[in-house]
PDB file of N, CA and C in Angstrom:
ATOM      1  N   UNK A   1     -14.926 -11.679  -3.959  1.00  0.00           N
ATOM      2  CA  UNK A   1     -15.146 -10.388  -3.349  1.00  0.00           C
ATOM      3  C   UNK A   1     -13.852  -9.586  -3.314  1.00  0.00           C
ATOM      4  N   UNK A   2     -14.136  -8.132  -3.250  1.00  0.00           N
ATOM      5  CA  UNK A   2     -12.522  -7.496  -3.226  1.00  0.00           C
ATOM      6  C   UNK A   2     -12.467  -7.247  -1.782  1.00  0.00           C
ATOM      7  N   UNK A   3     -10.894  -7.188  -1.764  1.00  0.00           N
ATOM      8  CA  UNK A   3     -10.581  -7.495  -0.283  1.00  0.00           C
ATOM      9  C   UNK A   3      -9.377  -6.521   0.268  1.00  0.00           C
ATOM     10  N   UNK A   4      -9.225  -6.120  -0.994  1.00  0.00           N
ATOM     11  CA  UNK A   4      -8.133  -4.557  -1.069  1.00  0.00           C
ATOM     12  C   UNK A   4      -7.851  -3.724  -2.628  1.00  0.00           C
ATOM     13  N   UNK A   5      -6.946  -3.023  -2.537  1.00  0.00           N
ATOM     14  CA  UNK A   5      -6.665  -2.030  -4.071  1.00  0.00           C
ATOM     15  C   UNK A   5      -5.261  -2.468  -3.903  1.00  0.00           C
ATOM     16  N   UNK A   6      -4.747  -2.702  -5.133  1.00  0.00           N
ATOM     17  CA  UNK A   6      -3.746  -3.273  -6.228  1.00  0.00           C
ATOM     18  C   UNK A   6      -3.056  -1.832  -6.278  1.00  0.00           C
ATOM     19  N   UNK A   7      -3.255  -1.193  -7.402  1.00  0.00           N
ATOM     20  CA  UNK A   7      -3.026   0.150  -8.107  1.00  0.00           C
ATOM     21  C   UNK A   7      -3.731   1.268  -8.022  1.00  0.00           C
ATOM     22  N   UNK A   8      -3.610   1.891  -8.355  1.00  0.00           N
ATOM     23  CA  UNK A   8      -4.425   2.939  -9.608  1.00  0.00           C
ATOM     24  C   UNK A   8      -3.511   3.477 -10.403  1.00  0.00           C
ATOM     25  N   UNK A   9      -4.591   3.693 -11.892  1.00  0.00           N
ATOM     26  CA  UNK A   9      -3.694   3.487 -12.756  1.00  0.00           C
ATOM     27  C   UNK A   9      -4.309   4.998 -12.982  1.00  0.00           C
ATOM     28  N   UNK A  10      -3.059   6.137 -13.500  1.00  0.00           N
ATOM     29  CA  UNK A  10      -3.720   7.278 -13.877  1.00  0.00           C
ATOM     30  C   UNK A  10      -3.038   7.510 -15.414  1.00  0.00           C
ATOM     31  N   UNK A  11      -3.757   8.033 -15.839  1.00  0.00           N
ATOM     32  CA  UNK A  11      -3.310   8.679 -17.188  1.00  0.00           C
ATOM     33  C   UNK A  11      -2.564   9.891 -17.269  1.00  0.00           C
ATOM     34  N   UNK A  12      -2.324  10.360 -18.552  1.00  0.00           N
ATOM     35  CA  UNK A  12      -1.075  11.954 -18.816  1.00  0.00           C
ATOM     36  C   UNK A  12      -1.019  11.998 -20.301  1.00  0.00           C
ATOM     37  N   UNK A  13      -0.993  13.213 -20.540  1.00  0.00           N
ATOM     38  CA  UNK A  13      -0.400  13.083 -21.879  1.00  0.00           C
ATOM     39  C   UNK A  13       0.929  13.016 -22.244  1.00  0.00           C
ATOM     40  N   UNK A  14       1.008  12.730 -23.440  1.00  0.00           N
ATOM     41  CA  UNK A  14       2.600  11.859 -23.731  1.00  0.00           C
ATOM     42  C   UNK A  14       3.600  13.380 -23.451  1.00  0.00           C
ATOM     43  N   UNK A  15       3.535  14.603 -24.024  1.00  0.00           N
ATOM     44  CA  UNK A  15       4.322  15.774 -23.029  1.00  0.00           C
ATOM     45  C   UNK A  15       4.792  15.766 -21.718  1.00  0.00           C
ATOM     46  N   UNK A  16       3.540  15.118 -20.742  1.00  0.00           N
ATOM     47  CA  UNK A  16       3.496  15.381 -19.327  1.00  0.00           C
ATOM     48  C   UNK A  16       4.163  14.779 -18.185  1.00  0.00           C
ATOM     49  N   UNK A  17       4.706  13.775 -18.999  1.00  0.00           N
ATOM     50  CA  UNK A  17       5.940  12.912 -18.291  1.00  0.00           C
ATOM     51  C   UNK A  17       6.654  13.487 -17.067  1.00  0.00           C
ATOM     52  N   UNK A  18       7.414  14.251 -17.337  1.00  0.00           N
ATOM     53  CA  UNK A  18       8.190  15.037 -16.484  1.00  0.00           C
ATOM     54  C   UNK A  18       7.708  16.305 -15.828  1.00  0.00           C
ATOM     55  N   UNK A  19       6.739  16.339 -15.820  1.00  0.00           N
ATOM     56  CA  UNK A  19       5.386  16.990 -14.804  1.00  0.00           C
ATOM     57  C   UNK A  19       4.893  16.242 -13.835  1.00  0.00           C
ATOM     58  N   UNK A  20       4.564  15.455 -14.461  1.00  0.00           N
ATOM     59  CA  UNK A  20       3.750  14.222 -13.518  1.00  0.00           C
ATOM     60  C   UNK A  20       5.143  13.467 -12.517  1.00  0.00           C
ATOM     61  N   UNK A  21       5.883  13.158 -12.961  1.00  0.00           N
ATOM     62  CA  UNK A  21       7.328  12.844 -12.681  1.00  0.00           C
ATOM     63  C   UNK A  21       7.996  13.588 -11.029  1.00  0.00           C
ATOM     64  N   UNK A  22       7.780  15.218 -11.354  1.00  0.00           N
ATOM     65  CA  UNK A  22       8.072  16.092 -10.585  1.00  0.00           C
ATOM     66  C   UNK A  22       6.762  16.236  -9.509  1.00  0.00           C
ATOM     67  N   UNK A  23       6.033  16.262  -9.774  1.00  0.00           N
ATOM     68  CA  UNK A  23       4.590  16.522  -8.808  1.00  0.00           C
ATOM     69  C   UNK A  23       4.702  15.285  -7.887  1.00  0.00           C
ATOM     70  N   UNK A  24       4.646  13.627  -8.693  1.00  0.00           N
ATOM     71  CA  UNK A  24       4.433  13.075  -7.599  1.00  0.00           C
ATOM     72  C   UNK A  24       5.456  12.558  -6.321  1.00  0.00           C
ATOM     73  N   UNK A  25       6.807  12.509  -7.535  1.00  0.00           N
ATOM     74  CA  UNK A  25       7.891  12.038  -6.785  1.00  0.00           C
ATOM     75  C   UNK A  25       8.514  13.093  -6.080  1.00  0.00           C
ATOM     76  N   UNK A  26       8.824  14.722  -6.639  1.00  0.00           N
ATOM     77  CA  UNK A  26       9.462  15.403  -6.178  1.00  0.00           C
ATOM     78  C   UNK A  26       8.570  16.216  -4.667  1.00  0.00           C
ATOM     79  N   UNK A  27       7.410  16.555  -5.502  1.00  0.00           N
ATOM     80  CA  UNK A  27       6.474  17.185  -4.594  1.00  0.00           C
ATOM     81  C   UNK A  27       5.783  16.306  -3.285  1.00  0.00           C
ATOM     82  N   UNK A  28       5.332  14.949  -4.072  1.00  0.00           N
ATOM     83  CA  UNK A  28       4.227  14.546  -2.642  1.00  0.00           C
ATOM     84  C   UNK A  28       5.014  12.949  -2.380  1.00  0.00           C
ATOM     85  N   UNK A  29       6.493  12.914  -2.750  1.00  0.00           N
ATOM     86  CA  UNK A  29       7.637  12.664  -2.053  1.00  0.00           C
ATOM     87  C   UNK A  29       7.278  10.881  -2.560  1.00  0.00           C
ATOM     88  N   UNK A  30       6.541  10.707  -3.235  1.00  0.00           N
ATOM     89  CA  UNK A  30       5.869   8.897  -3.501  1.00  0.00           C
ATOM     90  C   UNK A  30       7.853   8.873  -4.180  1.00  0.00           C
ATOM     91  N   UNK A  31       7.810   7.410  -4.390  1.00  0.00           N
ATOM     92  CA  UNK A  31       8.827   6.632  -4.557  1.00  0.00           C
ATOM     93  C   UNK A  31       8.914   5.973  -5.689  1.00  0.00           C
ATOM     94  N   UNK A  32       9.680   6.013  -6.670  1.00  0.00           N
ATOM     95  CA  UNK A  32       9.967   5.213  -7.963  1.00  0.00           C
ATOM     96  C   UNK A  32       9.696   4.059  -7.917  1.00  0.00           C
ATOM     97  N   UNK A  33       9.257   3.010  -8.774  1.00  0.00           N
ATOM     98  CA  UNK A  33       9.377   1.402  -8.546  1.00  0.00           C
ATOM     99  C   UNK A  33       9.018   1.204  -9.915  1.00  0.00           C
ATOM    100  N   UNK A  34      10.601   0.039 -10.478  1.00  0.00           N
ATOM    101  CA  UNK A  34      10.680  -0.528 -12.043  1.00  0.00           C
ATOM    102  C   UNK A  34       9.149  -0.960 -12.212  1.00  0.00           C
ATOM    103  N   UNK A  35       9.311  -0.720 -13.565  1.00  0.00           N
ATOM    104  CA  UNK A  35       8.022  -1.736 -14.221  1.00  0.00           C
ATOM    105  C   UNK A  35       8.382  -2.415 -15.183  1.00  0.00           C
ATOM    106  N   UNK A  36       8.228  -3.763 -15.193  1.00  0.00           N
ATOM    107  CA  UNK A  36       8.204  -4.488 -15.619  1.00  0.00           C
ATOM    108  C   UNK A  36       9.077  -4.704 -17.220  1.00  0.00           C
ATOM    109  N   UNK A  37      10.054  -5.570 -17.121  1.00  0.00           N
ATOM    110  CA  UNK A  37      10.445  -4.806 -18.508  1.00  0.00           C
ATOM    111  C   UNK A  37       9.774  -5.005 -20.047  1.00  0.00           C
ATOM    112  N   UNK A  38       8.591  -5.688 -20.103  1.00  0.00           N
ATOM    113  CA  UNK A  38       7.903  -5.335 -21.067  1.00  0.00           C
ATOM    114  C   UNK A  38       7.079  -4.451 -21.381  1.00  0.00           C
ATOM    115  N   UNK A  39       6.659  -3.620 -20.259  1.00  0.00           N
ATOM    116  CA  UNK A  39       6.241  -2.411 -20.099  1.00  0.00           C
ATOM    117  C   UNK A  39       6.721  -1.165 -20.584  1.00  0.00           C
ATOM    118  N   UNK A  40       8.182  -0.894 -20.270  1.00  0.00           N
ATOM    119  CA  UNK A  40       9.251  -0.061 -20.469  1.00  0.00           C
ATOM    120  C   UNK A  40       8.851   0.551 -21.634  1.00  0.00           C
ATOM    121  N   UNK A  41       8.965  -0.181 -22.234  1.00  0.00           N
ATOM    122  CA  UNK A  41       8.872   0.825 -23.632  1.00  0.00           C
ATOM    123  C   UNK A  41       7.654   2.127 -23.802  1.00  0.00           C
ATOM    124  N   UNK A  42       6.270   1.945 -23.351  1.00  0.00           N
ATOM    125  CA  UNK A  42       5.552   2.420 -23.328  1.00  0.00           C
ATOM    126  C   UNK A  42       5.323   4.147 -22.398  1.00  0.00           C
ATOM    127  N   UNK A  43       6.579   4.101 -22.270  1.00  0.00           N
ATOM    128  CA  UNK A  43       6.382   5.309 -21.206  1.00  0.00           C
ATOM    129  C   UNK A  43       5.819   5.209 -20.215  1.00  0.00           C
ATOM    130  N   UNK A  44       5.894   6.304 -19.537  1.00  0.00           N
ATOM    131  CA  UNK A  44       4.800   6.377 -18.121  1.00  0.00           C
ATOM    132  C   UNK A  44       5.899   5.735 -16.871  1.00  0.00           C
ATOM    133  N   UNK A  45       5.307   6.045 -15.802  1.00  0.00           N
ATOM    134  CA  UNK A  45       5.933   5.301 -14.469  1.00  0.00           C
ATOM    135  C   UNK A  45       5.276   4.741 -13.688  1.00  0.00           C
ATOM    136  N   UNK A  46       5.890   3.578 -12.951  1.00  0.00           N
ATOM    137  CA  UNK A  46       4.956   3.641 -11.490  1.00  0.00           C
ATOM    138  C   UNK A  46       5.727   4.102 -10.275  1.00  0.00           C
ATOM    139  N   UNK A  47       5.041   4.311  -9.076  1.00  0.00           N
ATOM    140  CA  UNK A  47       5.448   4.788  -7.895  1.00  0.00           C
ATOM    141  C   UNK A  47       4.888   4.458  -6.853  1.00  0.00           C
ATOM    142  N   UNK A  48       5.157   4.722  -5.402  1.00  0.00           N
ATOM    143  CA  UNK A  48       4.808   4.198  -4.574  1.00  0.00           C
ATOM    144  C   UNK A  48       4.532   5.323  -2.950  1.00  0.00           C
ATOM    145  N   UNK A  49       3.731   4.998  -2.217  1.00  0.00           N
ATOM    146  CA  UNK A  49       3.748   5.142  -1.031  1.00  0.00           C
ATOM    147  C   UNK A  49       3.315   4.541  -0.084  1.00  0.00           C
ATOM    148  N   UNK A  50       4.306   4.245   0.686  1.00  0.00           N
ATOM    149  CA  UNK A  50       3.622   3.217   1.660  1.00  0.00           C
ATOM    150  C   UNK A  50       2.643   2.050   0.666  1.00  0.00           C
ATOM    151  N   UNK A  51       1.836   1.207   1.189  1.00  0.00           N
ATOM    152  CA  UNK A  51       1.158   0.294   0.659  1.00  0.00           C
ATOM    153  C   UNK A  51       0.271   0.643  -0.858  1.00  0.00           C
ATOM    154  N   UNK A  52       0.393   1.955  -1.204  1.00  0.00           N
ATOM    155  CA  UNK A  52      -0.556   2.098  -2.267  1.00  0.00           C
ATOM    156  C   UNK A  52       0.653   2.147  -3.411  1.00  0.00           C
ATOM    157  N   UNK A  53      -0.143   2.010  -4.721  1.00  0.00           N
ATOM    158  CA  UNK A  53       0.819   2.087  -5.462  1.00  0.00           C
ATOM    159  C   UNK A  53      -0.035   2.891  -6.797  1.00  0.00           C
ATOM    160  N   UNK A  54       0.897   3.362  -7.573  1.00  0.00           N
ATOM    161  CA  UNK A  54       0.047   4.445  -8.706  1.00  0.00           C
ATOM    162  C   UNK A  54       0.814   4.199  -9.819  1.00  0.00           C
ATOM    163  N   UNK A  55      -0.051   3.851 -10.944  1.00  0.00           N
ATOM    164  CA  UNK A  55       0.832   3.441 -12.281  1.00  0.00           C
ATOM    165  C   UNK A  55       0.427   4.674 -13.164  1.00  0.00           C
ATOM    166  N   UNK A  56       0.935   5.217 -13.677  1.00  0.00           N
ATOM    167  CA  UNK A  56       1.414   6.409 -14.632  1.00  0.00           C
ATOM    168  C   UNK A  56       1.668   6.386 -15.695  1.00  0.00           C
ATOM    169  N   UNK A  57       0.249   6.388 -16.746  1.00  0.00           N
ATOM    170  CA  UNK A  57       0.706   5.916 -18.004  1.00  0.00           C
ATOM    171  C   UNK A  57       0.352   6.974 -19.225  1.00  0.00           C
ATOM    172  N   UNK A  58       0.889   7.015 -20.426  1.00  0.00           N
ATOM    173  CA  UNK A  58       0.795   8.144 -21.613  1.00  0.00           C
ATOM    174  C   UNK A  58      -0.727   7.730 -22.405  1.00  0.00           C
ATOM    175  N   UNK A  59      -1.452   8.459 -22.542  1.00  0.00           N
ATOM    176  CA  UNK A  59      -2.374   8.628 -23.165  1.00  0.00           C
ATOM    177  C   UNK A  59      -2.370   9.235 -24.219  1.00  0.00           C
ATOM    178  N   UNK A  60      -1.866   8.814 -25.471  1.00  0.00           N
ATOM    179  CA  UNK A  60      -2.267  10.208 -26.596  1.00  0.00           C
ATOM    180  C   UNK A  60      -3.479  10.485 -26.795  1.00  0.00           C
ATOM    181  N   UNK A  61      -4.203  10.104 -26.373  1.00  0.00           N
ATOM    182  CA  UNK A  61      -5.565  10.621 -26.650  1.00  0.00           C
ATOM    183  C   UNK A  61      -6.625  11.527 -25.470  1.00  0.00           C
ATOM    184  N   UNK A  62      -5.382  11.614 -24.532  1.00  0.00           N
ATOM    185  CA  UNK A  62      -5.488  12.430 -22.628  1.00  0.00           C
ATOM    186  C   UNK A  62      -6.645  13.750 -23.057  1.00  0.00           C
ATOM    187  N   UNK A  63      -7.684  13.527 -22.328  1.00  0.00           N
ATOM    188  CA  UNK A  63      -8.757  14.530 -21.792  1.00  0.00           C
ATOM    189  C   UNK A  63      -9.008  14.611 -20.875  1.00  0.00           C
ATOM    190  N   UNK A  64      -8.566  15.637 -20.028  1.00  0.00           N
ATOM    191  CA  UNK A  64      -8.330  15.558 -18.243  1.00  0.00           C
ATOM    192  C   UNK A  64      -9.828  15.381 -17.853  1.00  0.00           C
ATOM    193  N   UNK A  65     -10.293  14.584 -17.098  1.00  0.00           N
ATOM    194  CA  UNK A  65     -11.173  14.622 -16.324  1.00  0.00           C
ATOM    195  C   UNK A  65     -11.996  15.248 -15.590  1.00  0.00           C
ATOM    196  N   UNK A  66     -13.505  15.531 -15.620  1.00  0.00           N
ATOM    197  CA  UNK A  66     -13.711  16.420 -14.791  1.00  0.00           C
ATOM    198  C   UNK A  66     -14.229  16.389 -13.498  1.00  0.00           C
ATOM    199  N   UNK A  67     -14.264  15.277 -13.222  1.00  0.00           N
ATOM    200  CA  UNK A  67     -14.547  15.204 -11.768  1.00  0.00           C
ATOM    201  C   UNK A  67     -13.670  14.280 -11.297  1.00  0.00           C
ATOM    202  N   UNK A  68     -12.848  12.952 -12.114  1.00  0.00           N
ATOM    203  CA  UNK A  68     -12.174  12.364 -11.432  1.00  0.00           C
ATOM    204  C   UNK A  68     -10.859  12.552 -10.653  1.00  0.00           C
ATOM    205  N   UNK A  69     -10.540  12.253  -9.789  1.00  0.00           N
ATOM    206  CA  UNK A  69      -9.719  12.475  -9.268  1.00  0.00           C
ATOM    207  C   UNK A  69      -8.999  10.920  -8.286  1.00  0.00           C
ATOM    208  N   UNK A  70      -7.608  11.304  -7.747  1.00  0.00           N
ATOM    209  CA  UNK A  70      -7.070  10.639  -6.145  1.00  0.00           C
ATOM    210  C   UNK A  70      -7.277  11.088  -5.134  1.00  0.00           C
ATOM    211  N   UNK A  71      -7.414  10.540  -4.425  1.00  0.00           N
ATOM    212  CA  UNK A  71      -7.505  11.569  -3.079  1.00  0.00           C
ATOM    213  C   UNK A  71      -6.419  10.783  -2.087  1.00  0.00           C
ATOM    214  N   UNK A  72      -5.773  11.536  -1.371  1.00  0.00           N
ATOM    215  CA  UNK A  72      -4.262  10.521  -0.476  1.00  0.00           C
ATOM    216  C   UNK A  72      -4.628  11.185   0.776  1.00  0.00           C
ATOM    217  N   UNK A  73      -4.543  10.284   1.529  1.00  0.00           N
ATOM    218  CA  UNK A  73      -4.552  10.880   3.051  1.00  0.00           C
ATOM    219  C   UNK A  73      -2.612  11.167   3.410  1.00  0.00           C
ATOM    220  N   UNK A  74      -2.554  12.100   4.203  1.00  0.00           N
ATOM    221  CA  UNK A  74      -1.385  12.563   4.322  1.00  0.00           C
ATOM    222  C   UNK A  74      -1.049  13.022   5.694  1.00  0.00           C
ATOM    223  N   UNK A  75      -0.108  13.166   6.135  1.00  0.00           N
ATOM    224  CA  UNK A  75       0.785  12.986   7.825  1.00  0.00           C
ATOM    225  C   UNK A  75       0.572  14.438   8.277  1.00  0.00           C
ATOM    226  N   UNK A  76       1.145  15.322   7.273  1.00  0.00           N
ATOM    227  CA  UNK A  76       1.248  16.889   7.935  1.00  0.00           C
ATOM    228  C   UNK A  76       0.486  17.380   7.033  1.00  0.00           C
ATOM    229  N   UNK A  77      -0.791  17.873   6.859  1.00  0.00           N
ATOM    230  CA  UNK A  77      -1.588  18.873   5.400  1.00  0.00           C
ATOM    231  C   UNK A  77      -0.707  19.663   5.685  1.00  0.00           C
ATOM    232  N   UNK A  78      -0.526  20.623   6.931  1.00  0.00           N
ATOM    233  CA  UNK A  78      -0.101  22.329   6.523  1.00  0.00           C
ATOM    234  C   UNK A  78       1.664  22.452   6.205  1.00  0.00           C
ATOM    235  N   UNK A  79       2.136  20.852   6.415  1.00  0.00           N
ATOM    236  CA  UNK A  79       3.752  21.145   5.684  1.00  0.00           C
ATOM    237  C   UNK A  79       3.378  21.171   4.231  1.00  0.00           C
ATOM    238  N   UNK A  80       2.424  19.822   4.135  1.00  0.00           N
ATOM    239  CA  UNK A  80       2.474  19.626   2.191  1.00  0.00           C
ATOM    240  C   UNK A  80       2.058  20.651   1.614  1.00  0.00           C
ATOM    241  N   UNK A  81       0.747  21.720   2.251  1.00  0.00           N
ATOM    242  CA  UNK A  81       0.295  22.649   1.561  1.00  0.00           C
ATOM    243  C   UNK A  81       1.424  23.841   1.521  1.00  0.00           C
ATOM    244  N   UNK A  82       2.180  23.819   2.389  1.00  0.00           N
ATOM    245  CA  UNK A  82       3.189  25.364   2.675  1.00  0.00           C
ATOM    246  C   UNK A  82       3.616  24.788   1.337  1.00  0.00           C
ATOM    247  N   UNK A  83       4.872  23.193   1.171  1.00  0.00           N
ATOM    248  CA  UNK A  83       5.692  22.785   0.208  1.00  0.00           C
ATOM    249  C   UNK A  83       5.016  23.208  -0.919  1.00  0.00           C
ATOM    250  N   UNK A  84       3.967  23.212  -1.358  1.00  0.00           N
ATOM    251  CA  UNK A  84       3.255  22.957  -2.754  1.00  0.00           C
ATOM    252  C   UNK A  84       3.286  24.336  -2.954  1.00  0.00           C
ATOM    253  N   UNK A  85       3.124  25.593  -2.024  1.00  0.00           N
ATOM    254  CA  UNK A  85       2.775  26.939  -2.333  1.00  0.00           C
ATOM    255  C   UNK A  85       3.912  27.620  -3.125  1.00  0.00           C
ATOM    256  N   UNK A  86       5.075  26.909  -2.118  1.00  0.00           N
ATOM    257  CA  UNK A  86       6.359  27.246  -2.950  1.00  0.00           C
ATOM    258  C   UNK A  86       6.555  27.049  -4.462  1.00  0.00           C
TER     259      UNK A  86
END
């Protein structure tokens, strides 16, 4: 039976690196964490907040989704939303 969540693993296209890079770490403040060094090569990142963790990987073949999504529960909405407006 499952008994918790591991990851989630999201996709990007191989451009979007340093988009995705800036949004999650700069903007919604998640935290760097190595991957693995056989991984490395492949691009992409993982990151962290608090107990969840989000792996970030290149898709050349990326077709954004249309309904999927993350959803994060968060401490202050109306600081993150002011931060993001900026």
């Amino acid at each position: 039976m499952i008994v918790g969540l591991d990851h989630l693993q999201l996709a990007h296209p191989a451009k979007a690196e340093g988009l995705m890079r800036a949004f999650y770490l700069d903007q919604l403040g998640m935290k760097e964490v190595p991957k693995p060094a056989p991984l490395k090569g492949r691009g992409g990142f993982w990151a962290r907040a608090g107990a969840l963790e989000c792996h970030f990987g290149v898709d050349p073949g990326f077709h954004p989704a249309t309904k999927a999504h993350p959803a994060f529960v968060v401490d202050d909405l109306d600081a993150l939303s002011a931060r993001l407006a900026e």
